[in-house]
PDB file of N, CA and C in Angstrom:
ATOM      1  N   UNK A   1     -32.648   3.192   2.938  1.00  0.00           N
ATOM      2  CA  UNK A   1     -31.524   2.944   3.815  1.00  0.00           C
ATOM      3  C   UNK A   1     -31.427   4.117   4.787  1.00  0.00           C
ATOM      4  N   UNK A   2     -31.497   3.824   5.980  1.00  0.00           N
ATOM      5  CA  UNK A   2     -31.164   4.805   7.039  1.00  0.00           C
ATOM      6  C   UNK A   2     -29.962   5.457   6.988  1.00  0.00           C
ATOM      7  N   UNK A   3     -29.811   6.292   8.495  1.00  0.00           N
ATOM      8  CA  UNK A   3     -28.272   6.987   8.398  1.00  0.00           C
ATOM      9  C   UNK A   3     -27.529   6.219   8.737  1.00  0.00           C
ATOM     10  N   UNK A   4     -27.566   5.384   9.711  1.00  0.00           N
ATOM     11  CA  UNK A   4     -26.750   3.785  10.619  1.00  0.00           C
ATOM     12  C   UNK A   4     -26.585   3.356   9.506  1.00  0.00           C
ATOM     13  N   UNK A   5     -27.006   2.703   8.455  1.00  0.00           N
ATOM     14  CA  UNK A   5     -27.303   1.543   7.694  1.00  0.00           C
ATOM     15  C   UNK A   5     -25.706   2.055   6.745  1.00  0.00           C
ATOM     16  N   UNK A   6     -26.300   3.736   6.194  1.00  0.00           N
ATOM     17  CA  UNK A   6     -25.346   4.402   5.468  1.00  0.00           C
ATOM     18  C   UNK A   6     -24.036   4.635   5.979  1.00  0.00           C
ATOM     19  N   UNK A   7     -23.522   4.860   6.693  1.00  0.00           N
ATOM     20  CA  UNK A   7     -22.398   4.902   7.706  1.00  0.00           C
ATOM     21  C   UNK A   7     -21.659   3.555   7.823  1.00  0.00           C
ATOM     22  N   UNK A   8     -22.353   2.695   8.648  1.00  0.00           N
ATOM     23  CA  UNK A   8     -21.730   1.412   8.625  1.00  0.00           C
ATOM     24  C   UNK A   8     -21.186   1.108   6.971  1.00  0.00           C
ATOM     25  N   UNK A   9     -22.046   1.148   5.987  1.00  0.00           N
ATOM     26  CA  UNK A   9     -21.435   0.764   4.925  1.00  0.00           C
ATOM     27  C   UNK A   9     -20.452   1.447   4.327  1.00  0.00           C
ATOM     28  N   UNK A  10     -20.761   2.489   4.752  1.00  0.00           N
ATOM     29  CA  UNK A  10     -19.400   3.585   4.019  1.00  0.00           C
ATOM     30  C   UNK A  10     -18.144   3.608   4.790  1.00  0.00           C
ATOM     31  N   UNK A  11     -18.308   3.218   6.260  1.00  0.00           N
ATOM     32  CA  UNK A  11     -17.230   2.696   7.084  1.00  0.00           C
ATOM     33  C   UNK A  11     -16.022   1.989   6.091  1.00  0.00           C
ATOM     34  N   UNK A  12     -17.468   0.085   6.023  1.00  0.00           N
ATOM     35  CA  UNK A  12     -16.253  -0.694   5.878  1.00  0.00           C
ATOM     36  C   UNK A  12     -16.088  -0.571   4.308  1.00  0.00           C
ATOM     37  N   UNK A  13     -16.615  -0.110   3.021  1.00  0.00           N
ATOM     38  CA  UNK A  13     -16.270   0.221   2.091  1.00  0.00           C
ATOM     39  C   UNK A  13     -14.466   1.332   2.589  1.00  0.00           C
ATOM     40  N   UNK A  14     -14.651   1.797   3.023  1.00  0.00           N
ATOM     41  CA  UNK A  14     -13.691   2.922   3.063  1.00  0.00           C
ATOM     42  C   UNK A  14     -12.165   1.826   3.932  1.00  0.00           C
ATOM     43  N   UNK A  15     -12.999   1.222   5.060  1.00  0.00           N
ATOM     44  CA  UNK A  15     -11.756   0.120   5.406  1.00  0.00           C
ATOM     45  C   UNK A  15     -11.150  -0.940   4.769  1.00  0.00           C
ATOM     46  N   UNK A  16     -12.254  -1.697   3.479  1.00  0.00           N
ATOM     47  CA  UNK A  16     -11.537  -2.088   2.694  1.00  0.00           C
ATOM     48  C   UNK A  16     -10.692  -1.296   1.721  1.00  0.00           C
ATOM     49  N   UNK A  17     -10.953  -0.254   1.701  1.00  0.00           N
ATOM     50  CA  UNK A  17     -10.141   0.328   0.676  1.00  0.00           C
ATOM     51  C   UNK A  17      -8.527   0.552   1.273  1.00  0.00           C
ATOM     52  N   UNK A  18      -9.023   0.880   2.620  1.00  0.00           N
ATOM     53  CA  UNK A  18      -7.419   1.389   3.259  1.00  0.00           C
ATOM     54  C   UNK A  18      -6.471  -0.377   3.131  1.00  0.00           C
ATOM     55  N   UNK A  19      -7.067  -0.875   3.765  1.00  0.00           N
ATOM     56  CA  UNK A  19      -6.782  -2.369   3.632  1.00  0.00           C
ATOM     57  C   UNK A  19      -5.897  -2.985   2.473  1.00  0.00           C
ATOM     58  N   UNK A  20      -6.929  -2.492   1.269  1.00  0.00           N
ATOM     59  CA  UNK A  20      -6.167  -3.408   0.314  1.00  0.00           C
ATOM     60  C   UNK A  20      -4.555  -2.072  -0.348  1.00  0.00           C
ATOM     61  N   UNK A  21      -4.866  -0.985   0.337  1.00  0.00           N
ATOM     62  CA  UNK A  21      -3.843   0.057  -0.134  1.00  0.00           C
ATOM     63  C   UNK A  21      -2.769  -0.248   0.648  1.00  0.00           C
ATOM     64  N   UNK A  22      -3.040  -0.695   1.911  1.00  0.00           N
ATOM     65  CA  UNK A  22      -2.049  -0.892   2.377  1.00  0.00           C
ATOM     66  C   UNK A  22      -1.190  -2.380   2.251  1.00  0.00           C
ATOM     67  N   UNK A  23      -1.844  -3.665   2.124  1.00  0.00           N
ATOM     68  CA  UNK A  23      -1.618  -5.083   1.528  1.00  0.00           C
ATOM     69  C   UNK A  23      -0.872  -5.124   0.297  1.00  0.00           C
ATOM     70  N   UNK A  24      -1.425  -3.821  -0.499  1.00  0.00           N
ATOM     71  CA  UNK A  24      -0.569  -4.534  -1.918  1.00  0.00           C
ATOM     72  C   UNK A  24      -0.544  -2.892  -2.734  1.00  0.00           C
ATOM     73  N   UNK A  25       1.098  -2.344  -1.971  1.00  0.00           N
ATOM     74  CA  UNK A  25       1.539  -1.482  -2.412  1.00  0.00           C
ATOM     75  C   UNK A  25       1.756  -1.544  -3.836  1.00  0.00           C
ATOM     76  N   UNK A  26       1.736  -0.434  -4.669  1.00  0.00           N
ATOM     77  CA  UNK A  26       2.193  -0.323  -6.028  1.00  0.00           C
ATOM     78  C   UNK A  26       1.980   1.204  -6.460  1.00  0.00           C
ATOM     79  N   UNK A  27       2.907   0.977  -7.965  1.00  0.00           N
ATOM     80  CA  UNK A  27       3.356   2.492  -8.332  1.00  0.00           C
ATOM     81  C   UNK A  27       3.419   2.134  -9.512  1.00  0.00           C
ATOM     82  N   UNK A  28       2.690   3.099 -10.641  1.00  0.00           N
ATOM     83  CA  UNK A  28       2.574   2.403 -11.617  1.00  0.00           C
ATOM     84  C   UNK A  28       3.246   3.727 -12.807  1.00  0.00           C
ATOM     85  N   UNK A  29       4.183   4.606 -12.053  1.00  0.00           N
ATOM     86  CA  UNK A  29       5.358   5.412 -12.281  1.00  0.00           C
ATOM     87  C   UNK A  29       4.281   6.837 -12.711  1.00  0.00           C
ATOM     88  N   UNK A  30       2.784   7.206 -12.210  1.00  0.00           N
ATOM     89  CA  UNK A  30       2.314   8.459 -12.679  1.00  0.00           C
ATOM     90  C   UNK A  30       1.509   8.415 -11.201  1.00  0.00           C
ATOM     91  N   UNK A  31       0.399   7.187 -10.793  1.00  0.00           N
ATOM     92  CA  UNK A  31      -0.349   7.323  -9.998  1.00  0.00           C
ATOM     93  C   UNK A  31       0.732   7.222  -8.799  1.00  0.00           C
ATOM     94  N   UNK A  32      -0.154   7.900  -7.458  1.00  0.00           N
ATOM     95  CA  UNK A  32       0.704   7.611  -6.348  1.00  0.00           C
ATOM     96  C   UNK A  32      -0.407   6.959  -5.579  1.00  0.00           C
ATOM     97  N   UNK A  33      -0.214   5.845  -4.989  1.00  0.00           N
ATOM     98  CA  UNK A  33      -1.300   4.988  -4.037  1.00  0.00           C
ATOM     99  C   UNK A  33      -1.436   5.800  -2.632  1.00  0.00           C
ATOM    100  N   UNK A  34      -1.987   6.623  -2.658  1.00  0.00           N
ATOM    101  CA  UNK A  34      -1.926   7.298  -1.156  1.00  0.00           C
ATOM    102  C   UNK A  34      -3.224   7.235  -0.411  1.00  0.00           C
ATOM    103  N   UNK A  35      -3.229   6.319   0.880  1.00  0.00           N
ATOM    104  CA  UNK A  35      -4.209   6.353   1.566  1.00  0.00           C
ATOM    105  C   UNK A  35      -4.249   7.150   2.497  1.00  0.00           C
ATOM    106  N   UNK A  36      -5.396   6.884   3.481  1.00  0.00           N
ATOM    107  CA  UNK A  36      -4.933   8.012   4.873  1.00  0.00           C
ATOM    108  C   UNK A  36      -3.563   6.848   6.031  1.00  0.00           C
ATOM    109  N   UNK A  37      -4.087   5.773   5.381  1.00  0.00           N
ATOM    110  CA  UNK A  37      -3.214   4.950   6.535  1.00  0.00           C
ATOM    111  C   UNK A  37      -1.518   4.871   6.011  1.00  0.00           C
ATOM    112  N   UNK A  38      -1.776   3.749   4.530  1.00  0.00           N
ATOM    113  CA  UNK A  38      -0.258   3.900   3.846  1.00  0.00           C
ATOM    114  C   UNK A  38      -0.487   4.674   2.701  1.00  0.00           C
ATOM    115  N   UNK A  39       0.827   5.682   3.002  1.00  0.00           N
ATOM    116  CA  UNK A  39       0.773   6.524   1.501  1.00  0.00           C
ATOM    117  C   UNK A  39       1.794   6.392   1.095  1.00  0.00           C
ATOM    118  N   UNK A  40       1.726   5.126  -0.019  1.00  0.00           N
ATOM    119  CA  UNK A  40       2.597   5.042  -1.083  1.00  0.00           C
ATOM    120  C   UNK A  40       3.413   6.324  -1.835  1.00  0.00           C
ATOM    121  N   UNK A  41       4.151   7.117  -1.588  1.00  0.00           N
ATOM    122  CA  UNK A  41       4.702   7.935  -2.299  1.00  0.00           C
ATOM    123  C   UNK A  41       4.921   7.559  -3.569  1.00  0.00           C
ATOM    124  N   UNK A  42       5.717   8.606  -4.431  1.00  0.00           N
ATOM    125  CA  UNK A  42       6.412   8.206  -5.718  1.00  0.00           C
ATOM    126  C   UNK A  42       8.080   7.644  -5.337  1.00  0.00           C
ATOM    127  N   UNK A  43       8.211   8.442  -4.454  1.00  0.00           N
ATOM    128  CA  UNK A  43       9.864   8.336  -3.734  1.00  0.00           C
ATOM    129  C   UNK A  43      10.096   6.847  -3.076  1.00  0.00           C
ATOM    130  N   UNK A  44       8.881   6.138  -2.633  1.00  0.00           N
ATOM    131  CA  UNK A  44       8.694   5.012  -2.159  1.00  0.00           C
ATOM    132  C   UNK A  44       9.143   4.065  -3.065  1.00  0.00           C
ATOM    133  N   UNK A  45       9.571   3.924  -3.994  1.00  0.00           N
ATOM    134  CA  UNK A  45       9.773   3.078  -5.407  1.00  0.00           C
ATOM    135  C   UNK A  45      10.801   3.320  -5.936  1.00  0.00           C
ATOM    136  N   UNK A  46      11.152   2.118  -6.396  1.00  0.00           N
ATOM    137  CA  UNK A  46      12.191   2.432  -7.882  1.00  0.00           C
ATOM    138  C   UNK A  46      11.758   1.464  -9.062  1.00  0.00           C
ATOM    139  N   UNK A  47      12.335   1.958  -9.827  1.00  0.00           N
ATOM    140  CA  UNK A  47      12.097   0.632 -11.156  1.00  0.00           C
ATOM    141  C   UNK A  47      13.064   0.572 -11.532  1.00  0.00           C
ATOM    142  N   UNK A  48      12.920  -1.097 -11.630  1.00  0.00           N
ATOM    143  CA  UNK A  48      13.808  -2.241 -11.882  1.00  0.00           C
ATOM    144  C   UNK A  48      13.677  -2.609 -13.053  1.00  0.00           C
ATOM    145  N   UNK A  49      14.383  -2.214 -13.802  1.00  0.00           N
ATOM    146  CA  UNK A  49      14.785  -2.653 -15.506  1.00  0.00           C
ATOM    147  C   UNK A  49      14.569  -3.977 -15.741  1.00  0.00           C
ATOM    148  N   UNK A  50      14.797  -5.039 -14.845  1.00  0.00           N
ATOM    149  CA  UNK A  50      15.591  -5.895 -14.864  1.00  0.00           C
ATOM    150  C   UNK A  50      13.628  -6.723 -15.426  1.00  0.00           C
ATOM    151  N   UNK A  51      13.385  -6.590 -13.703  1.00  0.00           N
ATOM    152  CA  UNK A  51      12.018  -6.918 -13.491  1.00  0.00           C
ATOM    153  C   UNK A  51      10.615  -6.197 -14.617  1.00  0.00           C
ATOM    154  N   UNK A  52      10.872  -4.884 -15.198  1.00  0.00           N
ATOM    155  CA  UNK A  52      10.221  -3.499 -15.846  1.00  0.00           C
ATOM    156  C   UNK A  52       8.937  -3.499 -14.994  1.00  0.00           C
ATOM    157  N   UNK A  53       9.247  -3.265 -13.597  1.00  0.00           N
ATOM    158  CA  UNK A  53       7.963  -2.876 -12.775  1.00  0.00           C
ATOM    159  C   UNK A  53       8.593  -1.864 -11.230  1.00  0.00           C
ATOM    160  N   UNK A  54       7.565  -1.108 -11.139  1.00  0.00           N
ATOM    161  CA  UNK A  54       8.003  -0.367  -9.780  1.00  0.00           C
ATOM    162  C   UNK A  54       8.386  -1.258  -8.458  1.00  0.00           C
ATOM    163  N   UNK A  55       9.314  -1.382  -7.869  1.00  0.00           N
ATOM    164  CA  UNK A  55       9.602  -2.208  -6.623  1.00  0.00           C
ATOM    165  C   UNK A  55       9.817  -1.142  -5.334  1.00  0.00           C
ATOM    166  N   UNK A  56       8.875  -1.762  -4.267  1.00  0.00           N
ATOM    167  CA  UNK A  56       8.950  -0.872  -3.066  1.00  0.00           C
ATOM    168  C   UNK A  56      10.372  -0.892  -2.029  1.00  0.00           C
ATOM    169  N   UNK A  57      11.172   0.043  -2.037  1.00  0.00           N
ATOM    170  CA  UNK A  57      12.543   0.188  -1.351  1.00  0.00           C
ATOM    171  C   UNK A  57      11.945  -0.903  -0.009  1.00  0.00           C
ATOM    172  N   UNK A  58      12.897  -1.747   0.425  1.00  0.00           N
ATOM    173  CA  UNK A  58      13.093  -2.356   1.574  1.00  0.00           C
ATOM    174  C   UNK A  58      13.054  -1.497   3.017  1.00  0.00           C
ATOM    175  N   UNK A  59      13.601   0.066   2.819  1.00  0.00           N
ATOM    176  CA  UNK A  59      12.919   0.638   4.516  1.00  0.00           C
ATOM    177  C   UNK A  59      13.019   2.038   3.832  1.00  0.00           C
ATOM    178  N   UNK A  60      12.334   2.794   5.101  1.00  0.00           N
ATOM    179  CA  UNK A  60      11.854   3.892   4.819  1.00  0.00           C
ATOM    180  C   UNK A  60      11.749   4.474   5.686  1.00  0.00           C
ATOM    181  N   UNK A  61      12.510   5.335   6.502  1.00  0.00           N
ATOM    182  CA  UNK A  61      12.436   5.960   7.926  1.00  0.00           C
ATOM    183  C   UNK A  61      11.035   6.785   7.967  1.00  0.00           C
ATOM    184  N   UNK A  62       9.968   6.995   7.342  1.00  0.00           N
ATOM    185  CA  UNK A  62       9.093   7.986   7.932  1.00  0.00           C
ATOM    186  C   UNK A  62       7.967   6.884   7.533  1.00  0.00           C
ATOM    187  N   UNK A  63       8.226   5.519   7.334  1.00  0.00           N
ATOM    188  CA  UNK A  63       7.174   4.856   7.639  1.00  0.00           C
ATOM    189  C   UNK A  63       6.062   4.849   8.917  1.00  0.00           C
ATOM    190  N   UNK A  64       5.108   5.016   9.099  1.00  0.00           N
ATOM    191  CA  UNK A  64       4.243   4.602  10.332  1.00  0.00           C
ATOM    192  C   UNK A  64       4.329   2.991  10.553  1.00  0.00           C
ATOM    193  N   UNK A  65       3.959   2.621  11.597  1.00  0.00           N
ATOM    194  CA  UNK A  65       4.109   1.099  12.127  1.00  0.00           C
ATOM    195  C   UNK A  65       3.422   0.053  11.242  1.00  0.00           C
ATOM    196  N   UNK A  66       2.141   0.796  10.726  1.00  0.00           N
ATOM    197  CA  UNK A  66       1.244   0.127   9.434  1.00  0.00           C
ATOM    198  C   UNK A  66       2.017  -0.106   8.221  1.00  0.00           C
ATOM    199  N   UNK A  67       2.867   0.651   7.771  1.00  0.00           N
ATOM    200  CA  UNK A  67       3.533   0.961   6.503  1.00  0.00           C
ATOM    201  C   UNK A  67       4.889  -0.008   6.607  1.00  0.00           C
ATOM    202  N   UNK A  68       5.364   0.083   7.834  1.00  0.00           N
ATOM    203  CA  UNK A  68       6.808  -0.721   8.205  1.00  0.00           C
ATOM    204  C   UNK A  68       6.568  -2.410   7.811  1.00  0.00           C
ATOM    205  N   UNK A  69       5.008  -2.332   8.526  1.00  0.00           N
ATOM    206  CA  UNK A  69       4.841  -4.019   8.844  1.00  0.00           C
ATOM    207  C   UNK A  69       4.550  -4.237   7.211  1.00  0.00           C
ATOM    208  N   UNK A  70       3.625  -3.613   6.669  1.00  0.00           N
ATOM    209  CA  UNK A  70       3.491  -3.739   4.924  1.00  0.00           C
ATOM    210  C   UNK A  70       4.599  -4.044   4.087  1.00  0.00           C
ATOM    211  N   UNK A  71       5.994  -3.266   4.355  1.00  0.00           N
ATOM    212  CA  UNK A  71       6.616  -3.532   3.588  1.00  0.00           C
ATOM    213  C   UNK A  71       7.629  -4.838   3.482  1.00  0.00           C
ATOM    214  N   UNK A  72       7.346  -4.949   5.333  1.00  0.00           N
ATOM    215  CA  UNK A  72       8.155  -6.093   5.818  1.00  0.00           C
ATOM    216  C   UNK A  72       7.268  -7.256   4.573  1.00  0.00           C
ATOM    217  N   UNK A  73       6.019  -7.464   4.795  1.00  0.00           N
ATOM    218  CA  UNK A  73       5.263  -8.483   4.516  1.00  0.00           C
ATOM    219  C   UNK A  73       5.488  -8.685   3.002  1.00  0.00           C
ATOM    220  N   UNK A  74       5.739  -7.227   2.304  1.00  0.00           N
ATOM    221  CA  UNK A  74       6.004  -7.263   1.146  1.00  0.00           C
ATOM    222  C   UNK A  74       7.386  -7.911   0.535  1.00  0.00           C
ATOM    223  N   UNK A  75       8.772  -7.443   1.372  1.00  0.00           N
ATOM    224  CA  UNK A  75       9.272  -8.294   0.843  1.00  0.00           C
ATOM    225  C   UNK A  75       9.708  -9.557   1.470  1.00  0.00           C
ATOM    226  N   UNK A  76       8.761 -10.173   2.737  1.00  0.00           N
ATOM    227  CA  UNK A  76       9.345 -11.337   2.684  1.00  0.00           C
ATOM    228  C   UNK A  76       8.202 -12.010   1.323  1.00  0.00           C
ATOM    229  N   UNK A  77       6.972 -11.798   1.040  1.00  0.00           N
ATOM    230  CA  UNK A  77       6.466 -12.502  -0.222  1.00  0.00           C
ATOM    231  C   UNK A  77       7.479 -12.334  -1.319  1.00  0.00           C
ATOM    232  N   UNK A  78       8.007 -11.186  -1.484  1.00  0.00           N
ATOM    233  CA  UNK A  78       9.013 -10.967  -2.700  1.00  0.00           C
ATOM    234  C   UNK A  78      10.289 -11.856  -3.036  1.00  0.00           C
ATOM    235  N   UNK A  79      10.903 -12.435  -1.399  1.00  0.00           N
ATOM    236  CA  UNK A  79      11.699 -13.166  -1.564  1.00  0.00           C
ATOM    237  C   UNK A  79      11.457 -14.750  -1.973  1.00  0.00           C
ATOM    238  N   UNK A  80      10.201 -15.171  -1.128  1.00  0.00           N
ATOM    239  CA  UNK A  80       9.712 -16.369  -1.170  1.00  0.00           C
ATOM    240  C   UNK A  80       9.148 -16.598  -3.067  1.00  0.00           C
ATOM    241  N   UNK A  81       9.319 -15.435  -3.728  1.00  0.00           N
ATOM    242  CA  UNK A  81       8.837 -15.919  -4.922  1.00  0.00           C
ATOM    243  C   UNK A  81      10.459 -16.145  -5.557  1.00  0.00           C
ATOM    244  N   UNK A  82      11.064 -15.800  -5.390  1.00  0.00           N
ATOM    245  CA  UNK A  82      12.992 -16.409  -5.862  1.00  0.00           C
ATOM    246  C   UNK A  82      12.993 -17.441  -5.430  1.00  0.00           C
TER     247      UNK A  82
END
């Protein structure tokens, strides 16, 4: 495998990764999901007794525009499952 060949793949390996970090936030109350794009904090979360899983707060003023639209997406799926 060349250097092109190596690059390109390590590209989109590395873009799927940001991708799915940013699609499907979670906190699993030790790890913190932190990409370069969305970085899931620990502060980003709470847990819900109710549910016994980490749930991502509805806003977050130091979101980036990537992180805003994520969470939007997150909870309109969250609602559509009620």
């Amino acid at each position: 495998m060349g250097l092109i060949e190596f690059l390109l793949s390590s590209m989109a390996i590395v873009s799927l990764g940001e991708g799915l970090n940013c699609y499907y936030p979670m906190h699993d109350g030790e790890y913190e999901n932190s990409g370069m794009v969305c970085q899931w904090k620990h502060d980003s979360f709470y847990y819900d007794k109710k549910e016994e899983k980490w749930i991502l707060f509805p806003e977050d003023p130091d979101d980036n525009f990537i992180e805003r639209e994520m969470r939007k997406r997150y909870w309109k799926k969250k609602q559509e499952k009620k």
